[in-house]
N, C-alpha and C. Protein backbone atom coordinates (compact mmCIF):
# COMPACT_ATOMS: atom_id res chain seq x y z
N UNK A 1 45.89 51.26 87.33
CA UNK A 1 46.09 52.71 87.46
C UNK A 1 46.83 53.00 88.77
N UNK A 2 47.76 53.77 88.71
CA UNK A 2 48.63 53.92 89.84
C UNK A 2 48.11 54.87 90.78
N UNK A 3 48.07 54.62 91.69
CA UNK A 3 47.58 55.12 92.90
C UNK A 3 47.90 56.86 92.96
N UNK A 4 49.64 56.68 92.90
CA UNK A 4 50.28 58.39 92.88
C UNK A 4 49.28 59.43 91.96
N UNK A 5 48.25 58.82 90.94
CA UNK A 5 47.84 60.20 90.37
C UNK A 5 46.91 60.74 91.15
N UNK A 6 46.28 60.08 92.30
CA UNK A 6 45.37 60.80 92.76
C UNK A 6 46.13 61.69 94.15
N UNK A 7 46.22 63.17 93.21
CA UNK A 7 47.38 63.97 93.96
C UNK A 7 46.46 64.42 95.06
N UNK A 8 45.50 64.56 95.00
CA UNK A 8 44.45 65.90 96.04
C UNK A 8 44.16 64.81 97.37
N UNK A 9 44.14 63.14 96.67
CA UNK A 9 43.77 62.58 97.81
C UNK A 9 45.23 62.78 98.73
N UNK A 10 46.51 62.66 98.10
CA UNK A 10 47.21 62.29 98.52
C UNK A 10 47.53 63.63 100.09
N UNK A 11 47.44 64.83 99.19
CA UNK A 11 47.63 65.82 100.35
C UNK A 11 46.68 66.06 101.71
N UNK A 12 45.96 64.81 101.80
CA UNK A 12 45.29 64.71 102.93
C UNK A 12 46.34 64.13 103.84
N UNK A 13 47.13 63.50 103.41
CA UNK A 13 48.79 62.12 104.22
C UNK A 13 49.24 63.54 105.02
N UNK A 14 50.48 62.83 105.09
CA UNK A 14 51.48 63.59 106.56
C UNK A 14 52.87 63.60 105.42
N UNK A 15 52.84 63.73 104.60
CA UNK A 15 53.95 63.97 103.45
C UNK A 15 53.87 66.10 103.43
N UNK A 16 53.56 66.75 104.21
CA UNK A 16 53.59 67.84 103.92
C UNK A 16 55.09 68.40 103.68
N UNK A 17 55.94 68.20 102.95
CA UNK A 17 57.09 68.24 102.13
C UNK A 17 56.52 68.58 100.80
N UNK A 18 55.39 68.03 100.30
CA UNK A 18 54.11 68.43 99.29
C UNK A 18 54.27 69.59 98.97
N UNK A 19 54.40 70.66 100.39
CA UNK A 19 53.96 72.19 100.06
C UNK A 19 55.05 72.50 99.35
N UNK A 20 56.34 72.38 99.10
CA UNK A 20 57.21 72.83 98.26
C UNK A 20 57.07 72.95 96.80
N UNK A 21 56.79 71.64 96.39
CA UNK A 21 56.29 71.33 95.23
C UNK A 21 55.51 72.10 94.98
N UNK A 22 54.15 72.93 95.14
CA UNK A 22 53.22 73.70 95.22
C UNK A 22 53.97 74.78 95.05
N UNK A 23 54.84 75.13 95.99
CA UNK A 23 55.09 76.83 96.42
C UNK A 23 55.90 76.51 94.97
N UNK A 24 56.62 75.30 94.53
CA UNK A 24 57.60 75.88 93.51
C UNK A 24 56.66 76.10 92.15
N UNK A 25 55.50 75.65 91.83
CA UNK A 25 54.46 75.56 91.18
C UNK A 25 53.72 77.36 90.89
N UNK A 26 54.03 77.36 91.65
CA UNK A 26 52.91 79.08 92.01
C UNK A 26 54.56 79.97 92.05
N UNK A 27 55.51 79.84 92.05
CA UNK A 27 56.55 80.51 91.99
C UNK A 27 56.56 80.65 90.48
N UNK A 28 57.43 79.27 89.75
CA UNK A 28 57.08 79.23 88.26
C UNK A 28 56.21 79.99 87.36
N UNK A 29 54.75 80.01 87.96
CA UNK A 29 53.94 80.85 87.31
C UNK A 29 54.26 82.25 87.15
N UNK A 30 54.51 83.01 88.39
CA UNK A 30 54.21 83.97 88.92
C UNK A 30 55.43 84.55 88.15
N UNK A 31 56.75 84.12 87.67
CA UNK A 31 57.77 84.81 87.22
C UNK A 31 57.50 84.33 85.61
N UNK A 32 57.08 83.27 85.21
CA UNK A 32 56.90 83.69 83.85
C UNK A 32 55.85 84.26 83.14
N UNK A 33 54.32 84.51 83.54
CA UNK A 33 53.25 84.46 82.80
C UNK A 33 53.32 86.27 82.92
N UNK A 34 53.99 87.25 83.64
CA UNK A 34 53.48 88.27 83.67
C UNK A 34 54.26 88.92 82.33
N UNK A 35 55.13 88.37 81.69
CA UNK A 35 55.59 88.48 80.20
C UNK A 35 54.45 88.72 79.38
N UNK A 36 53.31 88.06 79.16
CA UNK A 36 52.49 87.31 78.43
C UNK A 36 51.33 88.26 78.47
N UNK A 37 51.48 89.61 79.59
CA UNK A 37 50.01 90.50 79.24
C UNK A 37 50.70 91.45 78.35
N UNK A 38 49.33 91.86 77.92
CA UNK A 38 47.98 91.30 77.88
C UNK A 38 47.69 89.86 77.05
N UNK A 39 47.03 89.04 77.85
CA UNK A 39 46.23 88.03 77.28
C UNK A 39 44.95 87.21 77.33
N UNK A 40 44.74 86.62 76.62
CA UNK A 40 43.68 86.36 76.67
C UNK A 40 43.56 84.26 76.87
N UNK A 41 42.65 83.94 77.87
CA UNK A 41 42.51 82.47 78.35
C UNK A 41 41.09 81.77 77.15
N UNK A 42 41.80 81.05 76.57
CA UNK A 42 40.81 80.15 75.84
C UNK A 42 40.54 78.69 75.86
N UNK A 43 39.46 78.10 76.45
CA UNK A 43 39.06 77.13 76.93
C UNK A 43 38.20 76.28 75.90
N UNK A 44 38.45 74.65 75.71
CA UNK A 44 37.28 74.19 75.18
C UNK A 44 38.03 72.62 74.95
N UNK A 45 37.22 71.93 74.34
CA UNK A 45 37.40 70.51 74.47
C UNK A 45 38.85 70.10 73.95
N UNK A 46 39.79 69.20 75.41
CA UNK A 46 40.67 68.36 74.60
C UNK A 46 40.52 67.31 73.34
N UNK A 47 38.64 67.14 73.01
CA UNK A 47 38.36 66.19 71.91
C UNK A 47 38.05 66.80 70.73
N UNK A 48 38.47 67.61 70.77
CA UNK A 48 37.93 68.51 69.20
C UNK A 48 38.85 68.41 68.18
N UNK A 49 38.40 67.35 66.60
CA UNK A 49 39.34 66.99 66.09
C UNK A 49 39.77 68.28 64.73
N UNK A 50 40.42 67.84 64.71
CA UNK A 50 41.29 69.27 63.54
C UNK A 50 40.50 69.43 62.23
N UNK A 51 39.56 68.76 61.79
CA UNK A 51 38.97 69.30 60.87
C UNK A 51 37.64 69.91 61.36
N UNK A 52 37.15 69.93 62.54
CA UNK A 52 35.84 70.73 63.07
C UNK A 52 35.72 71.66 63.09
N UNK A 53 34.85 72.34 62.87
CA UNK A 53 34.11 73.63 63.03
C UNK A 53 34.69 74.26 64.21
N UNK A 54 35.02 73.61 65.45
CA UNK A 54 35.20 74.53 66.74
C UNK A 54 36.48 74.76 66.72
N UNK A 55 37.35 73.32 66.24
CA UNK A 55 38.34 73.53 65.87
C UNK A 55 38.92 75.08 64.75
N UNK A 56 38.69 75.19 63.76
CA UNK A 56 38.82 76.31 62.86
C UNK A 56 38.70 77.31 63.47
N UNK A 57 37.28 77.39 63.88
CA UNK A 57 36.81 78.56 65.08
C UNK A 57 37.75 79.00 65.93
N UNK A 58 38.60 78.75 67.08
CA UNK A 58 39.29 78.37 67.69
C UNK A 58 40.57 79.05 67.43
N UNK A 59 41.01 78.42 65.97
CA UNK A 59 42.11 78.99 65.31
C UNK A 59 42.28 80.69 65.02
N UNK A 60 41.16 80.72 64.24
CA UNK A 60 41.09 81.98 63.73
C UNK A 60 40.55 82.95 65.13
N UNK A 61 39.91 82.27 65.66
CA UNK A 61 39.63 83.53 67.19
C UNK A 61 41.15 83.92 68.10
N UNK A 62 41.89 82.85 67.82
CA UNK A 62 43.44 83.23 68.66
C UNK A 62 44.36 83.86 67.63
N UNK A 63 44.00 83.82 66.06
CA UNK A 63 45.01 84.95 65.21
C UNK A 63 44.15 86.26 65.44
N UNK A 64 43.33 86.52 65.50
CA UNK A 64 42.44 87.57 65.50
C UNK A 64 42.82 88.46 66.93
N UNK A 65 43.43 87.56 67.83
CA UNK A 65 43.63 88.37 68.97
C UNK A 65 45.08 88.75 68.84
N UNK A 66 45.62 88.12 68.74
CA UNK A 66 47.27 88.50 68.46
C UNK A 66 47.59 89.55 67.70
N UNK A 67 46.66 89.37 66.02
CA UNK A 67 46.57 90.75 65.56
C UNK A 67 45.93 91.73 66.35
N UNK A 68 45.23 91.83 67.29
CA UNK A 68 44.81 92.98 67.94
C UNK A 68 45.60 93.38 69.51
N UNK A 69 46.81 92.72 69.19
CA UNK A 69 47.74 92.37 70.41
C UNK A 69 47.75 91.96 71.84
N UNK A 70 46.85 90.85 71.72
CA UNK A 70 46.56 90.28 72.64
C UNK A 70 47.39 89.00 72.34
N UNK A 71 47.81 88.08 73.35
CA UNK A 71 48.62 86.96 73.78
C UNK A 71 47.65 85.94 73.94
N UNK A 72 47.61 84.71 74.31
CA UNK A 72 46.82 83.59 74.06
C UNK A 72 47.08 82.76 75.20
N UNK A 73 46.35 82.15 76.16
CA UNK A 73 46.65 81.17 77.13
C UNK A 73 45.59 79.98 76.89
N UNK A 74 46.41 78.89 76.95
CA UNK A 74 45.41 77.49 76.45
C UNK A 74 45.87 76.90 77.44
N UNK A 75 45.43 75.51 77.60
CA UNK A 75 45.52 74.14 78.63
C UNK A 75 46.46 73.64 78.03
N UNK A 76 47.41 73.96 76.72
CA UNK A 76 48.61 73.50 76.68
C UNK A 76 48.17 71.74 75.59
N UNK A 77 46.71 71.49 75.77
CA UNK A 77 46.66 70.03 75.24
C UNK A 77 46.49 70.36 73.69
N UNK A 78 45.90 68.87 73.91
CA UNK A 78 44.82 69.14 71.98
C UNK A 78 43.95 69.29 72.36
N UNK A 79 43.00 69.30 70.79
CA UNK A 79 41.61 69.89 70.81
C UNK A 79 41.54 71.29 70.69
N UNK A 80 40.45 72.03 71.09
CA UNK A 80 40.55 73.70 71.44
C UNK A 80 42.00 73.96 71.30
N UNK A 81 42.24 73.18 72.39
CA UNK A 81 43.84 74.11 73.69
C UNK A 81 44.56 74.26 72.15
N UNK A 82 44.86 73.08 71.84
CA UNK A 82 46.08 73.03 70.32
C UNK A 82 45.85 73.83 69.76
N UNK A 83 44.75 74.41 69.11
CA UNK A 83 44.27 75.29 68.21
C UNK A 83 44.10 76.56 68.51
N UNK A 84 44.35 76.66 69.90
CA UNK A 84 44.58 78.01 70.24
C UNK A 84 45.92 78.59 70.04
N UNK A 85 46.58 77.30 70.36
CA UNK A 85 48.01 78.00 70.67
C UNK A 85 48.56 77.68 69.00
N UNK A 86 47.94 76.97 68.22
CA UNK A 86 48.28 77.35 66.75
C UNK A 86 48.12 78.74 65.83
N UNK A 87 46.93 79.04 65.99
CA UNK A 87 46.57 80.27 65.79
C UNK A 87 47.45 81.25 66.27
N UNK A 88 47.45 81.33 67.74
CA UNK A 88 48.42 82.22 68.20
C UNK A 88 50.00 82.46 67.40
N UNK A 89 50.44 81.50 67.64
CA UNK A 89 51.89 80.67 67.26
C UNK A 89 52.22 81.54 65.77
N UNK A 90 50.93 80.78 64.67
CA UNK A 90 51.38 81.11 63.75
C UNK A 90 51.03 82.84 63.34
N UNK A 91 50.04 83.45 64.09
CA UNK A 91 50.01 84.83 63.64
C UNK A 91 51.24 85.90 64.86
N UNK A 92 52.41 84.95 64.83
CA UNK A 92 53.34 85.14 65.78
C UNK A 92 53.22 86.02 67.23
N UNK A 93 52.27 86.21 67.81
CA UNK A 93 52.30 85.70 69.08
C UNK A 93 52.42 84.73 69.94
N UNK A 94 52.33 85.84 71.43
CA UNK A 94 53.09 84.52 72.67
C UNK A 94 52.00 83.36 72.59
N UNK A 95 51.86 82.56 72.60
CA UNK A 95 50.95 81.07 72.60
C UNK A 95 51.67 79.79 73.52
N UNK A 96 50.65 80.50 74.58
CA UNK A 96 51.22 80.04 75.92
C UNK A 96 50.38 78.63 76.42
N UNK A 97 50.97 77.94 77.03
CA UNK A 97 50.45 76.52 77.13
C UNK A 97 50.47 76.23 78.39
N UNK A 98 49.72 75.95 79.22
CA UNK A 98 49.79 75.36 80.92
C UNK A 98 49.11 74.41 80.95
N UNK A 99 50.04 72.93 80.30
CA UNK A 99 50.10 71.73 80.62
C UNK A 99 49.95 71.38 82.17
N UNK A 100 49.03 70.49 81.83
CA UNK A 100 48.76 69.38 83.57
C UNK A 100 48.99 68.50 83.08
N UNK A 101 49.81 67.84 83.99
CA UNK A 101 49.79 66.00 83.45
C UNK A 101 48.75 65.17 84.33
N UNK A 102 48.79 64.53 83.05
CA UNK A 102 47.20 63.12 83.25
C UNK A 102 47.42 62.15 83.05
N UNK A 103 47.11 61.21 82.93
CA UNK A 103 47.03 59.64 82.72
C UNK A 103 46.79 59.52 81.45
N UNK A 104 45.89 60.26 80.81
CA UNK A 104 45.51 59.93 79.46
C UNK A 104 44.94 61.56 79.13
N UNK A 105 44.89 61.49 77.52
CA UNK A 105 44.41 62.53 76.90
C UNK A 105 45.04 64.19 76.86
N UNK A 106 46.02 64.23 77.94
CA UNK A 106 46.36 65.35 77.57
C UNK A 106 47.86 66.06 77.25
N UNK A 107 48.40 65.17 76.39
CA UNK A 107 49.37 65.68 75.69
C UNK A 107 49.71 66.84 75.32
N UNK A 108 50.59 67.46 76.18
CA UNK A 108 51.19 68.72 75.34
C UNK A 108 51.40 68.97 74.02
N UNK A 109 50.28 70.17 73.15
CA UNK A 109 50.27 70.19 71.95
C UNK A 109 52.08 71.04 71.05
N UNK A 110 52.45 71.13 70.37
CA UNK A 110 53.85 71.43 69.90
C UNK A 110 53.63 72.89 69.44
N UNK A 111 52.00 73.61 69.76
CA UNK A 111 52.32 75.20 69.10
C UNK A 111 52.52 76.15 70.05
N UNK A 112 52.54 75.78 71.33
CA UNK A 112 52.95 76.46 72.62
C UNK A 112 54.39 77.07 72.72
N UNK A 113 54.48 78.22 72.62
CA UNK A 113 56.10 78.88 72.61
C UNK A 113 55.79 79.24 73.35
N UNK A 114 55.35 79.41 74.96
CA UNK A 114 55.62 79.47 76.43
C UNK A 114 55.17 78.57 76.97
N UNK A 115 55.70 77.29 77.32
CA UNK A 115 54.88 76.21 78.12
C UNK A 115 55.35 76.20 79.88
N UNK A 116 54.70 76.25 80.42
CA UNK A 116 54.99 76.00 81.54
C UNK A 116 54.07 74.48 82.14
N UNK A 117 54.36 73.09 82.94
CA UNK A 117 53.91 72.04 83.56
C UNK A 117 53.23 72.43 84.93
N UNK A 118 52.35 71.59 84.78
CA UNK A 118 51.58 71.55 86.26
C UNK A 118 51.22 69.84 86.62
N UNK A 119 51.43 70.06 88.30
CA UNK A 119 51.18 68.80 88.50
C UNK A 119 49.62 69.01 88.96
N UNK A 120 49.43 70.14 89.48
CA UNK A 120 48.32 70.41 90.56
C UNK A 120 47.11 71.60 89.72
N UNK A 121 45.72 70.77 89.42
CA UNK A 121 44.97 71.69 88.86
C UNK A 121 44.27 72.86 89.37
N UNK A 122 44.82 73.12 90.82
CA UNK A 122 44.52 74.37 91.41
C UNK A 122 44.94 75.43 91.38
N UNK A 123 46.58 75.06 90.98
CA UNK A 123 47.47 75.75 90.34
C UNK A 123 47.64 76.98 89.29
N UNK A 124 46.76 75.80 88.55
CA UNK A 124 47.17 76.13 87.06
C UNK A 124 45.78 76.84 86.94
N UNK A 125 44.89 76.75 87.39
CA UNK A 125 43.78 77.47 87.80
C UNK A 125 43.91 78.95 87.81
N UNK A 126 44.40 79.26 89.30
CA UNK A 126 44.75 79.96 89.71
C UNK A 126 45.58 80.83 88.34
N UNK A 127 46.80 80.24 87.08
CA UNK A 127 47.45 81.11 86.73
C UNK A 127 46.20 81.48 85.48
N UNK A 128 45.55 80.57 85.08
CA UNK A 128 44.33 81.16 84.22
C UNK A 128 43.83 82.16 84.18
N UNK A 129 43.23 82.11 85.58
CA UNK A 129 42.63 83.45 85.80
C UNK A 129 43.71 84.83 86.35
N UNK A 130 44.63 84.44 86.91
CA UNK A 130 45.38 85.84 87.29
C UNK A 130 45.85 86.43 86.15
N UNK A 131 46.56 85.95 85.13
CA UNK A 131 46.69 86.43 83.97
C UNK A 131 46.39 86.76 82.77
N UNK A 132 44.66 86.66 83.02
CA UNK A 132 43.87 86.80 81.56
C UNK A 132 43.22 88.06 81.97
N UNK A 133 43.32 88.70 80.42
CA UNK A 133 41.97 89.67 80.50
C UNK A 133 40.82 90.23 80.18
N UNK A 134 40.49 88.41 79.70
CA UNK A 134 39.43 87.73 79.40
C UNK A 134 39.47 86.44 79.32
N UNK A 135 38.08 85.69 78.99
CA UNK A 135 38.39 84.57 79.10
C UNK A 135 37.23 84.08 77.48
N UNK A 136 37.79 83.11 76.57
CA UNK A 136 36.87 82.84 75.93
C UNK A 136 36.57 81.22 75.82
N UNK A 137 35.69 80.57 75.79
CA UNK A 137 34.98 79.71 76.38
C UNK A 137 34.50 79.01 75.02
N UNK A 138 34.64 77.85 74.24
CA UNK A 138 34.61 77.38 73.20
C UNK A 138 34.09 76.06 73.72
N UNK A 139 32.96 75.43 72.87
CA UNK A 139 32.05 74.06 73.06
C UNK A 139 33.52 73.11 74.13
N UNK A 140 33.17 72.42 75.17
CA UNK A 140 33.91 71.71 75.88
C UNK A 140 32.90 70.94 77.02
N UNK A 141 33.61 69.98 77.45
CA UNK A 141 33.06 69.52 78.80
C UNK A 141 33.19 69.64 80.05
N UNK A 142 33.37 68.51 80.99
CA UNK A 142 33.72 69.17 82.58
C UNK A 142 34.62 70.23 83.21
N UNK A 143 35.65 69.96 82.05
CA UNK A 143 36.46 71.32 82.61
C UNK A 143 36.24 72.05 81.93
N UNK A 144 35.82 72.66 80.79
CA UNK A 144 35.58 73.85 80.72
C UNK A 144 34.64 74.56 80.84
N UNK A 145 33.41 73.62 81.63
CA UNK A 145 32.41 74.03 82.38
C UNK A 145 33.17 74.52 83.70
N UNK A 146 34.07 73.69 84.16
CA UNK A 146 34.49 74.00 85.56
C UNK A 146 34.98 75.17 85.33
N UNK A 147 35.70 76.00 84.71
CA UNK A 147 36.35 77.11 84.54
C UNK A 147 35.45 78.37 84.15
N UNK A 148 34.48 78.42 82.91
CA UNK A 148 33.95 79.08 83.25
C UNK A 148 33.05 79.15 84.51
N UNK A 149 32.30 78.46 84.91
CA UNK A 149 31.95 78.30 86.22
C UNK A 149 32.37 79.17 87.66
N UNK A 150 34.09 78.74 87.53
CA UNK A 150 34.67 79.22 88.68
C UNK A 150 34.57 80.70 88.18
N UNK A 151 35.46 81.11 87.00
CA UNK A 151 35.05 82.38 86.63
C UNK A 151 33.90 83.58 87.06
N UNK A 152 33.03 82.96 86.62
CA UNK A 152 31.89 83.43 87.07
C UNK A 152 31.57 83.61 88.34
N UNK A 153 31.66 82.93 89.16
CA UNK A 153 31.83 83.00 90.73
C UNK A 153 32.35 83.73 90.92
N UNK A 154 33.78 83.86 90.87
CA UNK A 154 35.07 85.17 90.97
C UNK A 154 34.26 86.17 90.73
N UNK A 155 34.04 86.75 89.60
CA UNK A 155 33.65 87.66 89.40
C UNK A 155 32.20 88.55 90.07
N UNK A 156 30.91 87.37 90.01
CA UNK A 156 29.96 87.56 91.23
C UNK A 156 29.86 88.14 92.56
N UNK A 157 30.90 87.20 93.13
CA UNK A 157 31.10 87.44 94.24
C UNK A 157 32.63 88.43 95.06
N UNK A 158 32.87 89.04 93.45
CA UNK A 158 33.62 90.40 93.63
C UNK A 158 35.11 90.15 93.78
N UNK A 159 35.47 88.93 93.84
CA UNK A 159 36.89 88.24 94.12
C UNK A 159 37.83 88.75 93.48
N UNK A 160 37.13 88.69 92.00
CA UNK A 160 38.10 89.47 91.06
C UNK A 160 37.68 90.71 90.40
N UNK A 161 38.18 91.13 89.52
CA UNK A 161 37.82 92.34 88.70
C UNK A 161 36.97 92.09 87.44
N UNK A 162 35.94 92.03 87.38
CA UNK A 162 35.28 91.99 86.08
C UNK A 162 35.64 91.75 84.52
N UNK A 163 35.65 90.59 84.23
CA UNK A 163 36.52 90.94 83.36
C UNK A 163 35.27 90.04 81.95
N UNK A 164 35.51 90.17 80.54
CA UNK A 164 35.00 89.79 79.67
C UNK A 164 34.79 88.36 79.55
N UNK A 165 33.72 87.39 79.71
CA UNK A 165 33.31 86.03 79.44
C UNK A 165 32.34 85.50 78.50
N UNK A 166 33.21 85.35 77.51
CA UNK A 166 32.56 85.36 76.59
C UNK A 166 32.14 83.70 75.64
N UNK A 167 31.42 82.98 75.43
CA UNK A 167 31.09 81.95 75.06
C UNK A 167 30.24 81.63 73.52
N UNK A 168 31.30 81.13 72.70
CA UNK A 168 31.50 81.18 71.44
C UNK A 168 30.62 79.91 70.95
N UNK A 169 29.92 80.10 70.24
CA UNK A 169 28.68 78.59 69.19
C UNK A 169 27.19 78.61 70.11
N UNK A 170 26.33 79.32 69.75
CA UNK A 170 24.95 79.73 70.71
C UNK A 170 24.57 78.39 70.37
N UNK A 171 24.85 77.75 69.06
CA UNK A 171 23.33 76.90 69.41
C UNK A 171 24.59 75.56 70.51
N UNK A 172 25.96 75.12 70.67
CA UNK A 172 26.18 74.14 71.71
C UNK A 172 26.08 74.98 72.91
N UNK A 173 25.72 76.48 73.13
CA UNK A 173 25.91 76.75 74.48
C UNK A 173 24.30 76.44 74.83
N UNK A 174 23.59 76.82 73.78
CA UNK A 174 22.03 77.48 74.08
C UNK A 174 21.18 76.40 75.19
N UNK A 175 20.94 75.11 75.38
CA UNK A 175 20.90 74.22 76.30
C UNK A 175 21.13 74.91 77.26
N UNK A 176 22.45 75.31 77.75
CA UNK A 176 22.90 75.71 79.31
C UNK A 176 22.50 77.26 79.39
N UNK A 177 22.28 77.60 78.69
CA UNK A 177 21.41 79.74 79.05
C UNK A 177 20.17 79.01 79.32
N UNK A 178 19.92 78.31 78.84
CA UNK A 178 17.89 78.26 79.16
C UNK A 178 17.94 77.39 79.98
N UNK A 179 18.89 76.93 80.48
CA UNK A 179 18.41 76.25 81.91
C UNK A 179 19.14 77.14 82.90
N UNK A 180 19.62 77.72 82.88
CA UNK A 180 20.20 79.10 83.91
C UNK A 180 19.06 79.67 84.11
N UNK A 181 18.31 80.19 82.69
CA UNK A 181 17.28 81.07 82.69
C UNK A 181 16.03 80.80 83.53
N UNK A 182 16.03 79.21 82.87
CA UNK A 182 14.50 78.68 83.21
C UNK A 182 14.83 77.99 84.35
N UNK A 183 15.46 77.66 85.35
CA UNK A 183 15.84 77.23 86.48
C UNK A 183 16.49 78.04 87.35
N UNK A 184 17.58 78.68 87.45
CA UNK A 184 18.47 79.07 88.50
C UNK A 184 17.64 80.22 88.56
N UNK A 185 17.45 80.99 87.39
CA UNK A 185 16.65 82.67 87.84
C UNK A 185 15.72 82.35 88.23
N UNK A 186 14.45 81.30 87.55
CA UNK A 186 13.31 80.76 87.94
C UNK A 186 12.87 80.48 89.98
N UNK A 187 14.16 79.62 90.11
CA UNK A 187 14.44 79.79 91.30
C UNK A 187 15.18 80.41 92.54
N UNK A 188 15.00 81.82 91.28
CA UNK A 188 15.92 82.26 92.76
C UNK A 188 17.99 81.93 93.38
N UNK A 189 18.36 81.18 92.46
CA UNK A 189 19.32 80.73 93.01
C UNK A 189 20.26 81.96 92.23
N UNK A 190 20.17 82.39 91.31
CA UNK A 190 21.25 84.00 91.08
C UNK A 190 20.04 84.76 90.78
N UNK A 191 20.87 85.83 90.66
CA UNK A 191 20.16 87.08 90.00
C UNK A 191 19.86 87.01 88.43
N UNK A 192 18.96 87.61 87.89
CA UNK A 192 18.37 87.63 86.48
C UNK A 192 19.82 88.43 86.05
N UNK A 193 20.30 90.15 86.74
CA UNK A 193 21.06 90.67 86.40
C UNK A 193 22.41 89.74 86.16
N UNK A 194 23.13 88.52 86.54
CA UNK A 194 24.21 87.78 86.68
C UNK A 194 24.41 87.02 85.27
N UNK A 195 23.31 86.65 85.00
CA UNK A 195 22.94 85.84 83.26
C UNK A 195 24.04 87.27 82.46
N UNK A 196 24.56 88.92 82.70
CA UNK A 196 25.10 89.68 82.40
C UNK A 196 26.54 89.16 82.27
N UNK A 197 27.16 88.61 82.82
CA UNK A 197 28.32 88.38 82.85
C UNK A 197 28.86 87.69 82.16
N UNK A 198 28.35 86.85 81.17
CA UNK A 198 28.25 86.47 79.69
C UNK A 198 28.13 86.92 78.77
N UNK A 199 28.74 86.58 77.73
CA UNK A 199 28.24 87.03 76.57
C UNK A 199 28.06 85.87 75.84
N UNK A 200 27.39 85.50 75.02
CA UNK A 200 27.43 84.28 74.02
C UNK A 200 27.10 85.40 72.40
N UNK A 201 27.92 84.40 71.43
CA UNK A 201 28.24 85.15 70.07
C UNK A 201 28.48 83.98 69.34
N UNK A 202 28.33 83.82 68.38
CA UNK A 202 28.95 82.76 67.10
C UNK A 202 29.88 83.16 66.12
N UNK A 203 30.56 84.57 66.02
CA UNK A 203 31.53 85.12 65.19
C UNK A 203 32.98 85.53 66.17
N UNK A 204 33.78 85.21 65.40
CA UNK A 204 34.90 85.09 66.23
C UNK A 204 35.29 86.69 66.35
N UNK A 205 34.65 87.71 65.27
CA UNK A 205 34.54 89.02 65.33
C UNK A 205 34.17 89.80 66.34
N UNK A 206 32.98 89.42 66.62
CA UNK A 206 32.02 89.32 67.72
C UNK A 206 32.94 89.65 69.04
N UNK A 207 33.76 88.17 69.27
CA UNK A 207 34.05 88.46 70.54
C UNK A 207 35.36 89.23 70.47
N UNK A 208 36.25 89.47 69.32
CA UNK A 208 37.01 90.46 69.57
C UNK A 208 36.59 91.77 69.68
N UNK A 209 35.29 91.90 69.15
CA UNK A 209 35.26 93.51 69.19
C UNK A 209 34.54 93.57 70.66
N UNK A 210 33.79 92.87 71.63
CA UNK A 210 33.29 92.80 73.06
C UNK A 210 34.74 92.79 74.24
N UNK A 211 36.07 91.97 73.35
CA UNK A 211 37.14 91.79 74.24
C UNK A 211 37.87 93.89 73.99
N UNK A 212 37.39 93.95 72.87
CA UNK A 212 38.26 95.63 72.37
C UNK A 212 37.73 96.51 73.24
N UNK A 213 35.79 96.42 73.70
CA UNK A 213 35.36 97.54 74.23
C UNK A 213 35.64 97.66 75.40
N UNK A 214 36.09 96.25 76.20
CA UNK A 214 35.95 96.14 77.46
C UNK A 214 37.13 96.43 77.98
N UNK A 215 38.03 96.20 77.48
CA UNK A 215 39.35 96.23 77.89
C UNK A 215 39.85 97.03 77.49
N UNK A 216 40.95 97.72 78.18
CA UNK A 216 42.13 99.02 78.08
C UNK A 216 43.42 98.15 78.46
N UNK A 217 44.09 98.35 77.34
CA UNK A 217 45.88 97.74 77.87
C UNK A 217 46.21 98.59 77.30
């Protein structure tokens, strides 16, 4: 494994010529994604194979928004990401893709008609959340724990503007509410009121009509 992918270690070096690359990174974003509102950020496993349940799910939750004229932002891979930006794609909306490159697994999926590359996942972070106006959250692992996660923080701690988080299949989320519940509130570590900033639903209806009430475009 080649050393160069580990980019975050690398910007600890004396290569700060780095920051360009970055600034041109956050430039890129910043002039194409504001095309793309209103939209909506949908997160969930690069392993979700095309005949699954989350998969389908997935699909039909990103035509459902397009018909209600909302735009679509995915991780650009497979799994979820693909199926977002299929859905989108084919109920002809923007179905926007923000590819990171990896070593393995995350291939740019082919239903993305706005792709933009990232080398840097702080980046691309960053354009997730500045340009969604919501976020929906579909069965996944570390990263799309990490995202809603950060989300949630943002919003907590007032960073950003409140915006709809919504988390789709109760019984793969239900594990992680009852240990929020029965641990973090238990102890004190958030507020009972913060468990609010969620929604969990199993109809892809569901969360369009929670994304309809909340939002004004």
């Amino acid at each position: 494994m080649h050393e160069r992918q580990y980019l975050v270690d690398e910007l600890t070096k004396h290569d700060t010529w780095r920051m360009f690359n970055i600034m041109a990174e956050f430039v890129e974003g910043f002039d194409v994604l504001p095309e793309v509102y209103p939209a909506v950020t949908i997160f969930g496993s690069a392993r979700s194979p095309r005949n699954s349940h989350t998969y389908k799910t997935t699909e039909k939750v990103a035509r459902l928004l397009v018909e209600q004229g909302f735009n679509v932002i995915s991780g650009g891979g497979p799994g979820v990401m693909e199926a977002a930006n299929k859905g989108a794609a084919e109920a002809e909306g923007k179905s926007v893709g923000l590819h990171i490159h990896l070593p393995k697994e995350q291939k740019p999926n082919k239903y993305a008609n706005v792709r933009i590359d990232f080398k840097y996942f702080f980046i691309r972070k960053v354009m997730f959340v500045k340009y969604a106006v919501a976020y929906i959250i579909m069965p996944g692992g570390f990263g799309t724990l990490d995202e809603l996660f950060e989300a949630l923080t943002l919003i907590q701690t007032k960073r950003i503007k409140s915006f709809p988080v919504i988390l789709i299949d109760s019984t793969y989320w239900k594990g992680l509410i009852d240990w929020i519940r029965g641990t973090l509130i238990k102890e004190h570590s958030i507020d009972e009121s913060d468990l609010e900033l969620m929604n969990l639903v199993d109809a892809p209806e569901d969360a369009i009509r929670i994304i309809k009430r909340r939002v004004i475009v």
